[in-house]
N, C-alpha and C. Protein backbone atom coordinates (compact mmCIF):
# COMPACT_ATOMS: atom_id res chain seq x y z
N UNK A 1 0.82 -1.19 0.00
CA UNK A 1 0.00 0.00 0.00
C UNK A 1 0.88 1.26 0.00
N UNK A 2 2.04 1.21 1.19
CA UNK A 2 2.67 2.68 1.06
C UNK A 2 3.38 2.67 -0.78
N UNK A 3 3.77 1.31 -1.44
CA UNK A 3 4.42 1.75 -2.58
C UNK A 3 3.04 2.21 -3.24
N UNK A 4 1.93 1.86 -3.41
CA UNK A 4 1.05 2.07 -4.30
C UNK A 4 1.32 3.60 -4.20
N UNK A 5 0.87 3.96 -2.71
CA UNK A 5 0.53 5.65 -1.96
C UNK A 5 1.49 6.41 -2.91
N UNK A 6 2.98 6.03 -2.73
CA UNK A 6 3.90 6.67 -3.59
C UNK A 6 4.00 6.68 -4.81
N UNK A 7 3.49 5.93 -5.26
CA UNK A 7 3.51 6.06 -6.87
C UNK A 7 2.40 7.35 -7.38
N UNK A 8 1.38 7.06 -6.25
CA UNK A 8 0.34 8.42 -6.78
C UNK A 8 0.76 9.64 -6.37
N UNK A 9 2.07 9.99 -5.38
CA UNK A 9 2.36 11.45 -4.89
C UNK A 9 3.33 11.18 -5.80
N UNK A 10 3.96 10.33 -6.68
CA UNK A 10 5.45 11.05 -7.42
C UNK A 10 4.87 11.53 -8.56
N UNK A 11 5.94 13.36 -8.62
CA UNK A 11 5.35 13.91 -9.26
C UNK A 11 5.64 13.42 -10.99
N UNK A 12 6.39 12.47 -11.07
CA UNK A 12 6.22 11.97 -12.46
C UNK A 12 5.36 11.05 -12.98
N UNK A 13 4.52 10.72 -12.31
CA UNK A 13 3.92 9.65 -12.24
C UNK A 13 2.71 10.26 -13.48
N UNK A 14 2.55 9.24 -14.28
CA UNK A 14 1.64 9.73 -15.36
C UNK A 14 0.28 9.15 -14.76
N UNK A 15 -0.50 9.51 -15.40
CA UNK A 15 -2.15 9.27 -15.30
C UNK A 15 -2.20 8.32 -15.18
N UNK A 16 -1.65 7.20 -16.20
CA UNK A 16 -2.10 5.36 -16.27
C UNK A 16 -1.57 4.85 -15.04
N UNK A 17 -0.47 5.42 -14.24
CA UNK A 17 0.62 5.10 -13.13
C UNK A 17 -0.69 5.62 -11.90
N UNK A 18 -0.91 6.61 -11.96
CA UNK A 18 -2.52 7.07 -10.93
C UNK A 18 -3.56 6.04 -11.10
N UNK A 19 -3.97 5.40 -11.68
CA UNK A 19 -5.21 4.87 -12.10
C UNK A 19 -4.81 3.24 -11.97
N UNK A 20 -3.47 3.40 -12.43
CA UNK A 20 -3.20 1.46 -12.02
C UNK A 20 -3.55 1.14 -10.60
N UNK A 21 -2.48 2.27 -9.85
CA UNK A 21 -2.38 1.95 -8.23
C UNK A 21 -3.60 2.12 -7.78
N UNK A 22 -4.35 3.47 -8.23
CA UNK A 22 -5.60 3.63 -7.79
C UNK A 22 -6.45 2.05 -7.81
N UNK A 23 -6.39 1.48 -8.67
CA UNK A 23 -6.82 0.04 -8.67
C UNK A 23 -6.65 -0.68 -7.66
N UNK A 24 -5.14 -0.78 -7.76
CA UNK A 24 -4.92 -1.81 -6.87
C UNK A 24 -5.17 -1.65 -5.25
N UNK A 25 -4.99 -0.46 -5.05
CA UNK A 25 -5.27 -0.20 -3.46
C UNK A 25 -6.90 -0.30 -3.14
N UNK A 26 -7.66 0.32 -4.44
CA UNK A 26 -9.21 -0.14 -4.41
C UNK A 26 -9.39 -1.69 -4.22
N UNK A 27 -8.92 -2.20 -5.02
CA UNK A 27 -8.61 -4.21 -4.98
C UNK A 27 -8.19 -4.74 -3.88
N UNK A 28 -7.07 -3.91 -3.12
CA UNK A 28 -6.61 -4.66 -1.80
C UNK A 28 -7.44 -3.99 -0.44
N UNK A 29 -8.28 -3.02 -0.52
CA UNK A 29 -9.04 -2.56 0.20
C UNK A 29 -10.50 -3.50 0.24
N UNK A 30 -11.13 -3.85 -0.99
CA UNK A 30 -12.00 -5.14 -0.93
C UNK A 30 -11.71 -6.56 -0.73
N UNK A 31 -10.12 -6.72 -0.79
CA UNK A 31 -9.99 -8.16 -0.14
C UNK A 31 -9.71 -8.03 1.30
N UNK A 32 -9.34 -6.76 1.75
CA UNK A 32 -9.29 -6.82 3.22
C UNK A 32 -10.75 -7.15 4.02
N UNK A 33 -11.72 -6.21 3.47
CA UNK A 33 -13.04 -6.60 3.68
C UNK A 33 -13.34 -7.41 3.59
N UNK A 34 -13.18 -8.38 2.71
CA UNK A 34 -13.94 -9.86 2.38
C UNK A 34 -13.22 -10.69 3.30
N UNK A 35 -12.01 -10.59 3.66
CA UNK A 35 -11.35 -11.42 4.91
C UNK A 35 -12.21 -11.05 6.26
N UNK A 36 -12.31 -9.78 6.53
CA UNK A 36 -12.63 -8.97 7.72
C UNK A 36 -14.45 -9.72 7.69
N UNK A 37 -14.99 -10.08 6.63
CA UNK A 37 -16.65 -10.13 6.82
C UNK A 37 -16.64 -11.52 6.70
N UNK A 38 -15.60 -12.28 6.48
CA UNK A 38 -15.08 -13.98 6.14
C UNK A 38 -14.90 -14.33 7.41
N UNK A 39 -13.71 -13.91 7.90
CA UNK A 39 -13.44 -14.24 9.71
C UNK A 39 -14.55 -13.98 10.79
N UNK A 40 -15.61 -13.07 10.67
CA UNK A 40 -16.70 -12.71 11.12
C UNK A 40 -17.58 -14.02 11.23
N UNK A 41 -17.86 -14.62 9.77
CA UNK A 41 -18.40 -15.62 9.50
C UNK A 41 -18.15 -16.80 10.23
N UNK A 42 -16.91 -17.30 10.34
CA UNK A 42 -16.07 -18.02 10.55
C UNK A 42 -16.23 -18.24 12.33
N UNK A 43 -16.16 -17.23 12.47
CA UNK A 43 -15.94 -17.07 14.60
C UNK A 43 -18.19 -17.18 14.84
N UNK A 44 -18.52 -17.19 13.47
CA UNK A 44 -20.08 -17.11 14.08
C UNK A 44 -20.23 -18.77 14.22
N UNK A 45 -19.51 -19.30 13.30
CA UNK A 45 -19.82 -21.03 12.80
C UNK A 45 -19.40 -21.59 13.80
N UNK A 46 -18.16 -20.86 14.24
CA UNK A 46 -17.48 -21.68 15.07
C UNK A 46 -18.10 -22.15 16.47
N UNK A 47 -19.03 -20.57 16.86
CA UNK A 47 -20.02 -20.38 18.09
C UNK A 47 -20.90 -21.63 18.00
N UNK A 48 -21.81 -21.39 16.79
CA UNK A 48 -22.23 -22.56 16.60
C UNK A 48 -22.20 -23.87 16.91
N UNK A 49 -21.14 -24.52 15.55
CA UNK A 49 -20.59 -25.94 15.76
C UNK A 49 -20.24 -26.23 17.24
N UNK A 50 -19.90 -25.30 18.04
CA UNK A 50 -19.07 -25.44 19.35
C UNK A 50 -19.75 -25.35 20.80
N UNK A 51 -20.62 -25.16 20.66
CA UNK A 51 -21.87 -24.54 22.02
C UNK A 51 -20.70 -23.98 23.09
């Protein structure tokens, strides 16, 4: 993430170089979520299966 961050503050960084990272930090920001709402899941089953 901080290299992505930097690629969007260097000032050479062209548009396609903004918009890649912009991606990818959008992309690694929804797999953090899907882990974060996955493990949620996970600790509910576990309640479950486990009394």
């Amino acid at each position: 993430m901080r290299e992505l961050t930097a690629v969007k503050a260097d000032p050479t960084a062209t548009l396609s170089d903004v918009v890649a990272a912009d991606f990818a930090i959008v992309h690694l920001d929804a797999d953090l979520r899907w882990l974060h709402t996955t493990l949620g899941r996970v600790v509910d089953w576990h309640r479950e299966v486990h009394p």
